[in-house]
Structure formats: C-alpha cells, structure tokens
Protein backbone atom coordinates (compact mmCIF):
# COMPACT_ATOMS: atom_id res chain seq x y z
CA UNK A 1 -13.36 19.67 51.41
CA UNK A 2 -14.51 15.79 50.71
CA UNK A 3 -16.78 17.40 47.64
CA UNK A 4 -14.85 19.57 45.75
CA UNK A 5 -11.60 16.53 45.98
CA UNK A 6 -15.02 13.78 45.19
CA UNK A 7 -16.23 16.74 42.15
CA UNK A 8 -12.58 16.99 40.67
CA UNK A 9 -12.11 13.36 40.76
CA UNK A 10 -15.37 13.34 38.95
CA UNK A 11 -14.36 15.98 36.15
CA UNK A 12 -10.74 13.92 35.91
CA UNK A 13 -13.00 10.61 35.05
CA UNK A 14 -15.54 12.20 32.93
CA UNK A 15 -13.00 14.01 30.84
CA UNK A 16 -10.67 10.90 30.65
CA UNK A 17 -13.82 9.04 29.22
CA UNK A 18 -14.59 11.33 26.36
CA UNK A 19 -10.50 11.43 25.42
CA UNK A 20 -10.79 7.65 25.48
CA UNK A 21 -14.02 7.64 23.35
CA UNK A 22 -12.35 10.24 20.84
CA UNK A 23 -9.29 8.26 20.31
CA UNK A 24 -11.51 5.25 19.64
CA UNK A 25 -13.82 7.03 17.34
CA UNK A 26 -10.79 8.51 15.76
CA UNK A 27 -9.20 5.14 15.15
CA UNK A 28 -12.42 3.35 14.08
CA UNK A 29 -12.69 6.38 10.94
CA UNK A 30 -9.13 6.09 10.08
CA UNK A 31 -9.65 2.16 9.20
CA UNK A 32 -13.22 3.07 7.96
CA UNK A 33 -11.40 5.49 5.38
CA UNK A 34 -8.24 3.37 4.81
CA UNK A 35 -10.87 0.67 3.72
CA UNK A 36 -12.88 2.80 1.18
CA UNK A 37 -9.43 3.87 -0.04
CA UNK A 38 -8.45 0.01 -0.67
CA UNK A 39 -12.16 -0.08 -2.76
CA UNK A 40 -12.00 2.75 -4.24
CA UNK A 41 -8.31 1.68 -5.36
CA UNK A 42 -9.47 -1.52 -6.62
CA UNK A 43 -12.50 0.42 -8.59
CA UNK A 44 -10.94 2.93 -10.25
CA UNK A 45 -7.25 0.94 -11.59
CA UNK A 46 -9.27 -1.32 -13.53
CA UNK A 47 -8.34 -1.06 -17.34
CA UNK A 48 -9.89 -2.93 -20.45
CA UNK A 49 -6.17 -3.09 -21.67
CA UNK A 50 -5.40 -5.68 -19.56
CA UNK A 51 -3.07 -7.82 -21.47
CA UNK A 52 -0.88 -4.89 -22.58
CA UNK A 53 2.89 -5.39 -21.61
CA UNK A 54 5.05 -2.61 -20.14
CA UNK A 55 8.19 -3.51 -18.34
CA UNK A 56 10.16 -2.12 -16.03
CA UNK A 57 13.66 -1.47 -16.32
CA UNK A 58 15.98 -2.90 -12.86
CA UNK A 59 17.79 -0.33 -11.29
CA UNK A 60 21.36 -1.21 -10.59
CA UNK A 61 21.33 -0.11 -6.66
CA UNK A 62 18.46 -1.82 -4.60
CA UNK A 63 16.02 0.10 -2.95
CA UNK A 64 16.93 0.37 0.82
CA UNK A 65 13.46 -1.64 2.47
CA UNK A 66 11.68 -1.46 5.49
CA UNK A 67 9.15 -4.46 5.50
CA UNK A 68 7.09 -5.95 7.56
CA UNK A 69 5.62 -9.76 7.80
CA UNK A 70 1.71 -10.00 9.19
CA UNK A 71 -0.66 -12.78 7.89
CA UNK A 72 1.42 -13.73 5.03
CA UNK A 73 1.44 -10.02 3.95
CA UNK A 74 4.64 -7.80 3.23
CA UNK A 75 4.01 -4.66 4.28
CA UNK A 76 6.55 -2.03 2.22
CA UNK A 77 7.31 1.69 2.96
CA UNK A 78 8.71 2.95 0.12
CA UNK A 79 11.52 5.25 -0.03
CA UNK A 80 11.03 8.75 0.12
CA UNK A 81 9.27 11.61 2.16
CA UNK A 82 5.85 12.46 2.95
CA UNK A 83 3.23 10.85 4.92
CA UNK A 84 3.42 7.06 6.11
CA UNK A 85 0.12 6.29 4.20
CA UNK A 86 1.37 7.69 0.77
CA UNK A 87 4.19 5.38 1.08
CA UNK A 88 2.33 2.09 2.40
CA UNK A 89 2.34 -0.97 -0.32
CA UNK A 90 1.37 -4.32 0.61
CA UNK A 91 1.78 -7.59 -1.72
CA UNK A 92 1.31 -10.87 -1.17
CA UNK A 93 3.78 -13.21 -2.38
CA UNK A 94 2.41 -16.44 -4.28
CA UNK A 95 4.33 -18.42 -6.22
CA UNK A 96 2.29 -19.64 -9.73
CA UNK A 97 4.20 -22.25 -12.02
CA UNK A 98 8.14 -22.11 -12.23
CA UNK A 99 7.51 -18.27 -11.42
CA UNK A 100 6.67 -15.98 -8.31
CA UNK A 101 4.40 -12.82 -8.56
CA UNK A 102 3.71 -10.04 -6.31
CA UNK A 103 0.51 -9.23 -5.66
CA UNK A 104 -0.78 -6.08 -4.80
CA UNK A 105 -2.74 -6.06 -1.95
CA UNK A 106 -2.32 -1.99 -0.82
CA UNK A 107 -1.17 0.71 -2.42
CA UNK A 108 -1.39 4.53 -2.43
CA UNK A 109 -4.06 6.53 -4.47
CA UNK A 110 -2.61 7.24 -7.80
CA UNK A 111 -4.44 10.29 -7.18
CA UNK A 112 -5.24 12.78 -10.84
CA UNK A 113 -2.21 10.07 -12.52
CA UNK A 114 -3.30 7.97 -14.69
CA UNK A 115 -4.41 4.84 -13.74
CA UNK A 116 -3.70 2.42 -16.48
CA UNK A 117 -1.82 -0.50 -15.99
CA UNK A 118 0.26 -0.70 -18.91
CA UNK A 119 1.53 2.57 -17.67
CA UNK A 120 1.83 1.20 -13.71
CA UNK A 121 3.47 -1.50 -14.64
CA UNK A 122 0.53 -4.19 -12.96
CA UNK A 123 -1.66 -7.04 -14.89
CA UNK A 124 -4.45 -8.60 -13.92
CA UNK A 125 -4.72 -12.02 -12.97
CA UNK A 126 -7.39 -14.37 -14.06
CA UNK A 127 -9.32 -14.75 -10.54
CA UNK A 128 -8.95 -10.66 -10.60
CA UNK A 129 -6.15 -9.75 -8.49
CA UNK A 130 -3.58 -7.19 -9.57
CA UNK A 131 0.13 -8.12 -9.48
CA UNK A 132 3.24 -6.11 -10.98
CA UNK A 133 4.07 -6.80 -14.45
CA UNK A 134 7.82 -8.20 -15.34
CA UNK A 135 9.26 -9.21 -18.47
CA UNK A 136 10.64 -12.31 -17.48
CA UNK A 137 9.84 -15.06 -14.95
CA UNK A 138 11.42 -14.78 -11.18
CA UNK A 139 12.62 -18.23 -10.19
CA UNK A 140 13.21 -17.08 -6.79
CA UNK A 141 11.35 -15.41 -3.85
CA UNK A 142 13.85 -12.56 -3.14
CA UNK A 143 14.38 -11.76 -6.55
CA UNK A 144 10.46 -10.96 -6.61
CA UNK A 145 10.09 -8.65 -3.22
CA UNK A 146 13.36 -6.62 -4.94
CA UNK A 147 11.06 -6.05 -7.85
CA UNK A 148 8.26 -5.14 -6.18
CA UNK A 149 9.84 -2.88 -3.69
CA UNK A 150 12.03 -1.31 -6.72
CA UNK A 151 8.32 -1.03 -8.58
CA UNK A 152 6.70 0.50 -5.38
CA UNK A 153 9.28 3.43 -5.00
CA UNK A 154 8.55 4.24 -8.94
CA UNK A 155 5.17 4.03 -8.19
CA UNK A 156 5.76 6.76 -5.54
CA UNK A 157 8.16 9.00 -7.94
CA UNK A 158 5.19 8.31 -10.69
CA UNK A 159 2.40 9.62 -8.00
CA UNK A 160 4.72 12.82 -7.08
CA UNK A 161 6.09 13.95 -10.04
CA UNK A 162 4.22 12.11 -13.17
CA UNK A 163 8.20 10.53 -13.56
CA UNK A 164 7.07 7.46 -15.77
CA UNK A 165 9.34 4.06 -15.75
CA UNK A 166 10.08 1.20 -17.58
C-alpha cells in the first residue's frame, strides 16, 4: 500500500513540475513575442515624410480610460472589443518647452494599414522617438493624456475598419 500512495505522490509531483515549466515557458514566449512586436513596430512605422502635419480633430465626449501608472509609463486600453493586446498603448509623458507630448512607447500592429505617420497622426522627434502629432501646443498634463487616449481609440477604429481621422 506504502508504494502505490509513495508512486502517486510521485506522478502528482512530476506532473505538477512540467505544468509549472509550461506556464513558465509559455510566459517567457509571450514577452519574447510582445518584444519583437515592439521592434518590429518601431521598424516598419518609420516614414521619410516625417515633417508632414496631419491633425486630429477633438471629439466633444472624452474617451472613457482605463490607465495604468508603472515606471513613469501610462499604460492605456483603448475603448472597444477584441483582445487586450490589440488594445494596449503605452506613452510616456515628457514635457518639452511651454508644451507636453505623448510619446509612444507601445502600440498595436497597424497590421496591412498603412503605416505612415502623416496618416497616424505621430511625428518623429529629433533623438527618434515617436509622439502623436497635435496642431497646437498642450500647456497642461491632462489636456495631453485626453489627446492621446482620444488618438489611441482612433488608432484602434483606423486598425479595424481603415476609418481615417483628423
């Protein structure tokens, strides 16, 4: 009786291991491919019509937000359905003269859209970093995130329906 209880307790360990290994494994591809989706982001959006200005126009009602704060990072989930990933923006605030710009840090694969920035609405900065495009200067820090979360979810309605804005 002692071996088979000691050769199930065995099995229950074993088997525990490998589901503890998978769910590592599984986690360690999902930031492996989140990361080459970040590069191959940053590759692909990059457009020798950088200094061509496209604005966006502000939507009366305010997107309803969900953000999160980590490492000076604003993590956004747009409005909208489909999976958590195709929704995900992240910008980094910074503020540069008398005006504040949102960086983009993370956002969703434009997938077969195209890519330029004039028609996304983002400009390049001079160190190389992408931020959304406005037609006017932001004085204040909560005028910017309402921008960039109103951008985001037309960002979203751009990837899912080839909706432009501005």
């Amino acid at each position: 009786m002692d071996k088979t209880i000691y050769s199930v307790f065995l099995v229950v360990v074993i088997v525990g291991a490998c589901v503890i290994k998978l769910v590592y494994l599984n986690c360690k591809e999902r930031k492996a491919q989140q990361q080459r989706n970040r590069n191959n982001n940053n590759s692909s959006n990059i457009n020798s019509n950088r200094n061509s200005v496209s604005r966006p126009i502000i939507q009366e009602s305010t997107p309803v937000a969900r953000a999160n704060i980590s490492n000076n990072y604003v993590y956004y989930f747009a409005n909208g359905r489909g999976p958590l990933e195709d929704r995900t923006f992240c910008f980094s605030y910074e503020k540069v003269g008398e005006s504040w710009r949102a960086y983009i840090v993370k956002m969703p694969s434009l997938r077969s859209r195209d890519a330029s920035f004039a028609l996304t609405h983002r400009l390049r900065a001079d160190d190389g970093r992408t931020y959304v495009c406005w037609d006017s200067p932001i004085h204040n820090l909560k005028d910017m995130q309402n921008v960039s979360k109103m951008w985001a979810d037309c960002i979203c309605e751009y990837i899912k329906t080839g909706k432009r804005f501005g």
